[in-house]
N, C-alpha and C. Protein backbone atom coordinates (compact mmCIF):
# COMPACT_ATOMS: atom_id res chain seq x y z
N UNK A 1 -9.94 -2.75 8.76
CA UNK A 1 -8.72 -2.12 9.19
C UNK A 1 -8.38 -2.51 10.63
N UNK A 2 -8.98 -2.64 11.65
CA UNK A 2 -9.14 -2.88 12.91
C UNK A 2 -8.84 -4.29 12.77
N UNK A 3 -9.12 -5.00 11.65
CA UNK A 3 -8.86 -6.55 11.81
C UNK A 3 -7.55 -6.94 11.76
N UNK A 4 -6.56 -5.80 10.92
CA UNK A 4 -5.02 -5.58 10.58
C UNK A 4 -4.58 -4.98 11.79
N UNK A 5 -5.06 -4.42 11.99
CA UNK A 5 -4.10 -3.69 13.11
C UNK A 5 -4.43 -4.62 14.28
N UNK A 6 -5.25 -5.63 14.39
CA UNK A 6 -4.85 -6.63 15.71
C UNK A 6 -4.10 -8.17 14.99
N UNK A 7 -4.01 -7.78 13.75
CA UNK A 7 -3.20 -8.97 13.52
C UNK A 7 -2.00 -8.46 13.44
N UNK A 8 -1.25 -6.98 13.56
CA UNK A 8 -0.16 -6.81 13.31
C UNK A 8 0.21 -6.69 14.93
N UNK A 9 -0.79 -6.08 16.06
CA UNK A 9 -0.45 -6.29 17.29
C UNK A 9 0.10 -8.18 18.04
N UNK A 10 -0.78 -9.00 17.27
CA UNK A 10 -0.69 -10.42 17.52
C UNK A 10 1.15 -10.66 16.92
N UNK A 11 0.97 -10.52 15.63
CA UNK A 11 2.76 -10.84 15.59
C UNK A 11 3.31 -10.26 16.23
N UNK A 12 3.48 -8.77 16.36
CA UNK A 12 4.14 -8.41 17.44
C UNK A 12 4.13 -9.19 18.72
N UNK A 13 3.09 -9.34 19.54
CA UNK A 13 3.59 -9.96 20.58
C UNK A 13 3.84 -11.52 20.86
N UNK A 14 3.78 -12.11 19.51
CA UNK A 14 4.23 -13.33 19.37
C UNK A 14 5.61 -13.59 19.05
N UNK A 15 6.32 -12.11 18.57
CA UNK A 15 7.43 -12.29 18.42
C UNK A 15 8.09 -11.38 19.81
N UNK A 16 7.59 -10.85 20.59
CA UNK A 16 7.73 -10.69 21.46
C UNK A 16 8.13 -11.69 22.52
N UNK A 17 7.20 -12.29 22.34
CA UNK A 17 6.71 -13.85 23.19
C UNK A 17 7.90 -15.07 23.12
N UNK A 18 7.97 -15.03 21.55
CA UNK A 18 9.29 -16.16 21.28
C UNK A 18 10.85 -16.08 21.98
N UNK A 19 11.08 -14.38 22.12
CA UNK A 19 12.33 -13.97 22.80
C UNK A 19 12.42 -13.86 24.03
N UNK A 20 11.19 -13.81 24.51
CA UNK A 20 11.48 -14.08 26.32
C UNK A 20 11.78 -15.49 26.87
N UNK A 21 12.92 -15.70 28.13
CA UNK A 21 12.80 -16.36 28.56
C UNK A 21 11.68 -17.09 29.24
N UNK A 22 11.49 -17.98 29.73
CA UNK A 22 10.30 -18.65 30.66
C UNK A 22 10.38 -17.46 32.42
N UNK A 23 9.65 -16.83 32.73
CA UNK A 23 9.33 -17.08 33.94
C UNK A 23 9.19 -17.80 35.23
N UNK A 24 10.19 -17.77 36.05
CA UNK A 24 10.18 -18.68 37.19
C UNK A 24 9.41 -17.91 38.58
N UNK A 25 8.87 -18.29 39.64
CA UNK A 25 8.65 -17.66 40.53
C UNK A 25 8.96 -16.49 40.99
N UNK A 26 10.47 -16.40 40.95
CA UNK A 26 11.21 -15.22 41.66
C UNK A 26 11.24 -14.26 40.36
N UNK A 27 10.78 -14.58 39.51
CA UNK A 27 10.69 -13.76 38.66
C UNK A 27 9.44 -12.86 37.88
N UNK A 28 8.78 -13.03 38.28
CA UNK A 28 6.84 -12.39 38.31
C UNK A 28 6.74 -11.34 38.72
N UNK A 29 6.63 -10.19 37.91
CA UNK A 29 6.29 -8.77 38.14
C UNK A 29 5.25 -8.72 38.80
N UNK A 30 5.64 -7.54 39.37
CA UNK A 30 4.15 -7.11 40.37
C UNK A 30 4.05 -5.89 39.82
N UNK A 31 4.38 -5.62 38.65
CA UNK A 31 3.71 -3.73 38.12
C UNK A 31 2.45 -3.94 38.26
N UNK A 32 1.69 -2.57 37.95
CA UNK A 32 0.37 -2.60 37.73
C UNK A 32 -0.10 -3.15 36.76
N UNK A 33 -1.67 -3.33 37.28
CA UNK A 33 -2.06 -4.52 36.13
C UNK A 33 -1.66 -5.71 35.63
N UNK A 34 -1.04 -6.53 37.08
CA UNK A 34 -0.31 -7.48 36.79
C UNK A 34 -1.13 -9.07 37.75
N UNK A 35 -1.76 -8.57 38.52
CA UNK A 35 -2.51 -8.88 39.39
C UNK A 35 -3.66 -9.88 38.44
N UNK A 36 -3.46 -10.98 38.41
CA UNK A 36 -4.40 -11.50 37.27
C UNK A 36 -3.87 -12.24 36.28
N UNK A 37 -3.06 -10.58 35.77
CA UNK A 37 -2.38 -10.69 34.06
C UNK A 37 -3.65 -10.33 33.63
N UNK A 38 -4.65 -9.81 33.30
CA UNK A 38 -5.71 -9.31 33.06
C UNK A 38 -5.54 -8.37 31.75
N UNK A 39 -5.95 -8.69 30.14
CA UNK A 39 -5.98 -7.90 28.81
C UNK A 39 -7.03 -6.77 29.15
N UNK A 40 -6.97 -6.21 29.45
CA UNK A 40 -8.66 -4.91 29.52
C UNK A 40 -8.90 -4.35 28.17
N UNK A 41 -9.89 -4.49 27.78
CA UNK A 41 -10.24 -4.20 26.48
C UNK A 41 -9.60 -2.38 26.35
N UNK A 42 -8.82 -1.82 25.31
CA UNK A 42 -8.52 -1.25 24.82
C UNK A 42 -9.60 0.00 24.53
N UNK A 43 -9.60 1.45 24.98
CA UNK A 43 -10.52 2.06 24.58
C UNK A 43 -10.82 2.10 23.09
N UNK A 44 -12.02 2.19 22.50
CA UNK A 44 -12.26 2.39 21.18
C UNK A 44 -12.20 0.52 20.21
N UNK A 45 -12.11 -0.31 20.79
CA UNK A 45 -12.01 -1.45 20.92
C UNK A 45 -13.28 -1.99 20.26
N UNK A 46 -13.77 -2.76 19.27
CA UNK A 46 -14.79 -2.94 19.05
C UNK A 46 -15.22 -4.57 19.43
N UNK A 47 -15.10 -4.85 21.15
CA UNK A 47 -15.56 -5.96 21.28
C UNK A 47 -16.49 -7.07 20.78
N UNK A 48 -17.72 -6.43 20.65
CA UNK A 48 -18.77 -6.88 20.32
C UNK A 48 -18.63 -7.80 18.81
N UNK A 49 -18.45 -7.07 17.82
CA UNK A 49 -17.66 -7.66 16.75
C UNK A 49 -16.93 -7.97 15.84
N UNK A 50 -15.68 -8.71 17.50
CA UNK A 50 -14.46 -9.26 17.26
C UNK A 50 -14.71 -10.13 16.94
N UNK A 51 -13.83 -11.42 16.61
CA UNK A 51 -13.64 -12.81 16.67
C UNK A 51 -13.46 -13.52 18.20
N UNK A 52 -14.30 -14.25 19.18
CA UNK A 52 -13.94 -14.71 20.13
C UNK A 52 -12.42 -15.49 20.15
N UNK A 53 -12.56 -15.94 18.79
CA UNK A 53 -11.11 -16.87 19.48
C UNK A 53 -9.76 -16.13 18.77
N UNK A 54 -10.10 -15.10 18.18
CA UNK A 54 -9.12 -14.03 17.80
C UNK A 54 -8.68 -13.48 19.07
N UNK A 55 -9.41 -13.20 20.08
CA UNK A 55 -9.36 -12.41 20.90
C UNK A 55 -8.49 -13.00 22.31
N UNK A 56 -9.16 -14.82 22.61
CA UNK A 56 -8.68 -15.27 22.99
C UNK A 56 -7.10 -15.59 22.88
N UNK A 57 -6.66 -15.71 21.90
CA UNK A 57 -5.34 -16.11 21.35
C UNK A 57 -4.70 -14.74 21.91
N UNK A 58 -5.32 -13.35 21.76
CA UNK A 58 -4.20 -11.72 22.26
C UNK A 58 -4.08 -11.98 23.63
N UNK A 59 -5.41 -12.68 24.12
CA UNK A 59 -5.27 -12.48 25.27
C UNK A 59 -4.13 -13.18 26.28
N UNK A 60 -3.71 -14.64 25.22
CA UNK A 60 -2.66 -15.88 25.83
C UNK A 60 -1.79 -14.97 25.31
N UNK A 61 -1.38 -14.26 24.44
CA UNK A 61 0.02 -13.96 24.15
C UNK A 61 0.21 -12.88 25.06
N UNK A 62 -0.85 -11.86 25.32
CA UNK A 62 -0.54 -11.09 26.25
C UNK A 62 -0.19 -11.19 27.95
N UNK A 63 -0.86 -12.26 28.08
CA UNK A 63 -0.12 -12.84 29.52
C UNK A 63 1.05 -13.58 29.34
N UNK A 64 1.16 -14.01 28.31
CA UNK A 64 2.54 -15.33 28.13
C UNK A 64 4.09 -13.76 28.35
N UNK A 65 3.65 -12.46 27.64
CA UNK A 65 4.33 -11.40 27.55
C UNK A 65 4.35 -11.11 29.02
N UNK A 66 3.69 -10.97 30.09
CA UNK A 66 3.71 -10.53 31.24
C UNK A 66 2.72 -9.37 31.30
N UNK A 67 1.91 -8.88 30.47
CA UNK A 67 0.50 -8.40 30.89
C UNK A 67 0.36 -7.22 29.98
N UNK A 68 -0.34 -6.65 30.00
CA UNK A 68 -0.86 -4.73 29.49
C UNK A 68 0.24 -4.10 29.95
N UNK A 69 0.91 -4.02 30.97
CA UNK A 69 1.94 -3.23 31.97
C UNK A 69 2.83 -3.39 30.75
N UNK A 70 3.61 -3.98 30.52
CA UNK A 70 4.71 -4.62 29.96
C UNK A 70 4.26 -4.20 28.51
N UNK A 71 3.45 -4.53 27.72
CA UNK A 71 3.02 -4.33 25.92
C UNK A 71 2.94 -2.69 26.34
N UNK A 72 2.51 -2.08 27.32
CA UNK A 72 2.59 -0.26 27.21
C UNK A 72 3.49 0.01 27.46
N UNK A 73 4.56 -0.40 27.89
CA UNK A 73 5.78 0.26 28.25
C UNK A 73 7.04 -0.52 27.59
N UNK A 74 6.58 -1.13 26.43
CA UNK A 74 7.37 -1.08 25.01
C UNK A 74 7.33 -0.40 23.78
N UNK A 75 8.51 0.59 23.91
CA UNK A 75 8.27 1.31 22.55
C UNK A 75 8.75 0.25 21.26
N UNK A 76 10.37 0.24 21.06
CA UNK A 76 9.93 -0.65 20.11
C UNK A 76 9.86 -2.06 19.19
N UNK A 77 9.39 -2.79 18.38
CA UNK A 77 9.79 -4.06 18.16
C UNK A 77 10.06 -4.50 17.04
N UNK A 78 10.50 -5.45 16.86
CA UNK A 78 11.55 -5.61 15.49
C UNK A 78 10.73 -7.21 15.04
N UNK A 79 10.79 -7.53 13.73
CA UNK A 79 10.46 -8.90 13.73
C UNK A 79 11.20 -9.04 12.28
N UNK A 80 10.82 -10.24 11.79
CA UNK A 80 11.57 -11.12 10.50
C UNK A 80 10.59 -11.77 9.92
N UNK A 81 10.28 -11.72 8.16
CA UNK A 81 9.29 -12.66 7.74
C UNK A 81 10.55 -13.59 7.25
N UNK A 82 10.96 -14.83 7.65
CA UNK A 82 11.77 -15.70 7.00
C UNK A 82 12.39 -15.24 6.31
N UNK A 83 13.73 -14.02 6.75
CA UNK A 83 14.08 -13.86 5.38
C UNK A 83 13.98 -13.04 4.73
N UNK A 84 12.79 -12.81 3.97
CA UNK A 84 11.94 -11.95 2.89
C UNK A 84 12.11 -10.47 3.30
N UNK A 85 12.07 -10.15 4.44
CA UNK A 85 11.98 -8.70 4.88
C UNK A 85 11.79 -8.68 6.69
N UNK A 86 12.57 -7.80 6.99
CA UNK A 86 12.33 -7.21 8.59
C UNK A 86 12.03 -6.16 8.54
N UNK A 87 11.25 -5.62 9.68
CA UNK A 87 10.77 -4.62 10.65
C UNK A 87 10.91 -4.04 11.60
N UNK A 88 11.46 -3.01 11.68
CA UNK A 88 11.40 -1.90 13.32
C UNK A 88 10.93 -1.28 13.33
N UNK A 89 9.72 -1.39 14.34
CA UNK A 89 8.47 -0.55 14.45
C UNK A 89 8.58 0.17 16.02
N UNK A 90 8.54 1.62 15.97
CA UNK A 90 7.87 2.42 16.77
C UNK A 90 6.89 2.97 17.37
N UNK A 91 6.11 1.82 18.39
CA UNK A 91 5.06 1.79 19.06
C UNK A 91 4.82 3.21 19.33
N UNK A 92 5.52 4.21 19.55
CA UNK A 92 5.64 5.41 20.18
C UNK A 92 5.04 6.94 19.42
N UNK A 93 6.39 5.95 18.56
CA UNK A 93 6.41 7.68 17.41
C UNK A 93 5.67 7.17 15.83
N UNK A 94 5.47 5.92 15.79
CA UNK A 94 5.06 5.48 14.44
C UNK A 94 6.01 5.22 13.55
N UNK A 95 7.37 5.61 13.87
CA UNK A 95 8.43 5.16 12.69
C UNK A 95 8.79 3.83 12.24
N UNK A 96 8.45 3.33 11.55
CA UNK A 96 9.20 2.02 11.04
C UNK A 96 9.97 1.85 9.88
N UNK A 97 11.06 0.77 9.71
CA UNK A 97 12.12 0.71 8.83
C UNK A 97 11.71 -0.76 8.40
N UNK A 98 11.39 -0.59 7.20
CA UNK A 98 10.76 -1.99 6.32
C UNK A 98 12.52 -2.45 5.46
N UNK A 99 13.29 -3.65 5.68
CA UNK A 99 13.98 -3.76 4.71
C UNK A 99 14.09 -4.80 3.94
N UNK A 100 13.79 -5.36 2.58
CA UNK A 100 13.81 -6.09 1.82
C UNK A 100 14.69 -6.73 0.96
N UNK A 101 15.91 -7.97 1.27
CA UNK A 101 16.79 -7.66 0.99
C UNK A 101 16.77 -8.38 -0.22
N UNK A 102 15.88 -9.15 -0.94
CA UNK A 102 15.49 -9.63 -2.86
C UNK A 102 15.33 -8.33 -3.26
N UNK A 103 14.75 -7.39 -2.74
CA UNK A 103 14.51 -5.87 -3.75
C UNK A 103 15.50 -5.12 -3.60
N UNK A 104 16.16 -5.26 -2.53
CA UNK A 104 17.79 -4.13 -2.31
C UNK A 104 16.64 -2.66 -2.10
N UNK A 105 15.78 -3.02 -0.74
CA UNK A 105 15.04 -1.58 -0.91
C UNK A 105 14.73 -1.61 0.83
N UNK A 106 14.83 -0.55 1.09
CA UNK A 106 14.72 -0.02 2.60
C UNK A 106 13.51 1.29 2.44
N UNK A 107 12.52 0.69 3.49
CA UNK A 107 11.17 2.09 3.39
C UNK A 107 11.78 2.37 4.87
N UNK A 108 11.26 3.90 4.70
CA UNK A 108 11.46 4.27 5.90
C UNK A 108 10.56 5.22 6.00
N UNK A 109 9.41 5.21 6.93
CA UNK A 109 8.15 5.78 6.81
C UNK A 109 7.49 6.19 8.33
N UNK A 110 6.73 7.34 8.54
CA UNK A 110 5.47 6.88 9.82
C UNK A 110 4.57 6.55 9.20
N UNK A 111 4.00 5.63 9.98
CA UNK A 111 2.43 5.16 9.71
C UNK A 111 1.30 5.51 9.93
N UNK A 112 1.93 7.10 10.61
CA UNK A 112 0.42 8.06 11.30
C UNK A 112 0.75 9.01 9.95
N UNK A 113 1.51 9.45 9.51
CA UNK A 113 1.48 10.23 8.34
C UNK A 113 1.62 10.31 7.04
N UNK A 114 2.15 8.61 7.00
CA UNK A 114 2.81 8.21 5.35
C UNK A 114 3.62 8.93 4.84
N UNK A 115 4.21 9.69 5.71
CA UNK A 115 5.52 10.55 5.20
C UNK A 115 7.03 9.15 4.97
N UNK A 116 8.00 10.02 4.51
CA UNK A 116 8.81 8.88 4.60
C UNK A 116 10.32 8.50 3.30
N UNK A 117 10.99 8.06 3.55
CA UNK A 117 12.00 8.22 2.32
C UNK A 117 12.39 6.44 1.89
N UNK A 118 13.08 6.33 0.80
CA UNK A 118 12.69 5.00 -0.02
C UNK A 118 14.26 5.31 -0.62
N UNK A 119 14.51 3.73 -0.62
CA UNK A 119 15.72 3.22 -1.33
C UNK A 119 15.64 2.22 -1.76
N UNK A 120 16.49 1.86 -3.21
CA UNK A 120 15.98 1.05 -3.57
C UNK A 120 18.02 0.82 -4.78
N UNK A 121 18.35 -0.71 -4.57
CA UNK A 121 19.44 -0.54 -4.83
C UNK A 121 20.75 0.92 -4.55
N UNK A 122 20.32 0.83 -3.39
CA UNK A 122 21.40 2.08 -3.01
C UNK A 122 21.09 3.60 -3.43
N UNK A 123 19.57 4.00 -4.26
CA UNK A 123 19.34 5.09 -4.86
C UNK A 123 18.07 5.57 -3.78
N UNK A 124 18.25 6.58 -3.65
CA UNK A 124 16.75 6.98 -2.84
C UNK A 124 16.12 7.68 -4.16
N UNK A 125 14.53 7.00 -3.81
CA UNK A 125 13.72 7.54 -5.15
C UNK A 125 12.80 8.85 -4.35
N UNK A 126 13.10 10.01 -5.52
CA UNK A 126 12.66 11.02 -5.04
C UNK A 126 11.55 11.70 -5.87
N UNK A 127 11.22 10.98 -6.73
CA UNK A 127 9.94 11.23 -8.27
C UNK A 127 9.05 11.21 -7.30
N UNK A 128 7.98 12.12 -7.08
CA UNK A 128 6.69 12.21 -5.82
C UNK A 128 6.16 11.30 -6.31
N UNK A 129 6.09 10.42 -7.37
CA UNK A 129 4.77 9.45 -7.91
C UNK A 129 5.08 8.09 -7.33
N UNK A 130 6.76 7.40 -7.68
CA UNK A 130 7.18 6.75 -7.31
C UNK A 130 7.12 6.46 -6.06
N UNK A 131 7.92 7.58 -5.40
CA UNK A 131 7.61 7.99 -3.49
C UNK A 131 6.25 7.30 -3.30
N UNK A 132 5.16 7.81 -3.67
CA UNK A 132 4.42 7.83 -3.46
C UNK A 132 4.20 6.09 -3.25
N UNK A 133 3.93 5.36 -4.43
CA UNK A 133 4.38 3.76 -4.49
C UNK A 133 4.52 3.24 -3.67
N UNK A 134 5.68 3.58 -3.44
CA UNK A 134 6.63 2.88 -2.48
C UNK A 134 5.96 2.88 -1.33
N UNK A 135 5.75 4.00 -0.90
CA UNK A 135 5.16 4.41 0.88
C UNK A 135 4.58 3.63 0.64
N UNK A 136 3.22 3.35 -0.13
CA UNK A 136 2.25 2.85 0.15
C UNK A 136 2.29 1.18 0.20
N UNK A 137 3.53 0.80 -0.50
CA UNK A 137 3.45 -1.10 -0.46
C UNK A 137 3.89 -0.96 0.88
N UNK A 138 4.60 0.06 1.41
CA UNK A 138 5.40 0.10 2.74
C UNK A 138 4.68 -0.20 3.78
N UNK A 139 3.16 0.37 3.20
CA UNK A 139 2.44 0.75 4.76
C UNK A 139 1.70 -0.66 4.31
N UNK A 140 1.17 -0.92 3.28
CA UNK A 140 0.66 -2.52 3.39
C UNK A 140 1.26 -3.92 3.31
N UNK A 141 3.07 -3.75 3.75
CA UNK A 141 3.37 -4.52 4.02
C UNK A 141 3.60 -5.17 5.68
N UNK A 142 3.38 -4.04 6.10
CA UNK A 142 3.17 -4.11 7.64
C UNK A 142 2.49 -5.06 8.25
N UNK A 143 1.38 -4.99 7.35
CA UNK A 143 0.01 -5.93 6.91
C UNK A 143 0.02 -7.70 6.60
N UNK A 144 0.23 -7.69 5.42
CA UNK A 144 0.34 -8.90 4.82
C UNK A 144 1.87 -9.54 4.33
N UNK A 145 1.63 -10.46 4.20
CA UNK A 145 3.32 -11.31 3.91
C UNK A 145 3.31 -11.54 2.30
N UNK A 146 3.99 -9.89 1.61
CA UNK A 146 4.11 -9.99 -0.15
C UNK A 146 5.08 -10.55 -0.17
């Protein structure tokens, strides 16, 4: 699970990464924790065994972003699988809006509670079993590219 949730932090800030301009001199934050550009391992973080060059790679995207300062003080981010489906995710509150536009289906869910409502050709499905379904490809599409 920890292996997903730093590969879903990595797209994020790779798509983060793609929309910023370049950095010029006069343009280099001096917030905190900027001094370096320095990743500090994350409390609860299971360094030991990570992937070194998994780790390496958060660590280039996280300076290419402008540091820890900058990834904490973004709530939220949006991305695109080619097409297939986008994402707006709420670093904050956990809300994200999954929309799929081959299925004509929009999840709309938190990911701290799996609560959440589902459409699907213009109908919101309200059968708890179905609901149920749905949330759940919702929350593992966050994940992997179905």
């Amino acid at each position: 699970m920890k292996s997903l949730i730093l590969y879903v932090i990595l797209i994020c800030m790779l798509s983060l990464w793609a929309c910023q301009t370049p950095a010029t001199t006069s343009q280099v934050d001096t917030s905190p924790n900027m001094e370096g550009i320095v990743n500090e391992v994350a409390p609860g973080f299971d360094l030991e065994n990570s992937d070194p060059k998994a780790i390496a790679v958060a660590d280039e995207v996280m300076a290419a972003m402008g540091g820890r300062y900058h990834w904490d003080q973004t709530d939220h981010i949006c991305w695109n699988f080619f097409g297939r489906r986008s994402l707006i995710w709420s670093k904050k509150t956990g809300n994200v809006r999954i929309e799929i536009p081959r299925e004509e289906t929009t999840i709309l869910m938190n990911i701290h509670t799996d609560e959440g409502r589902v459409m699907k050709a213009g109908e919101e499905i309200t059968a708890a079993d179905s609901l149920a379904k749905e949330l759940q490809k919702g929350k593992s599409i966050k994940y992997m590219d179905q």
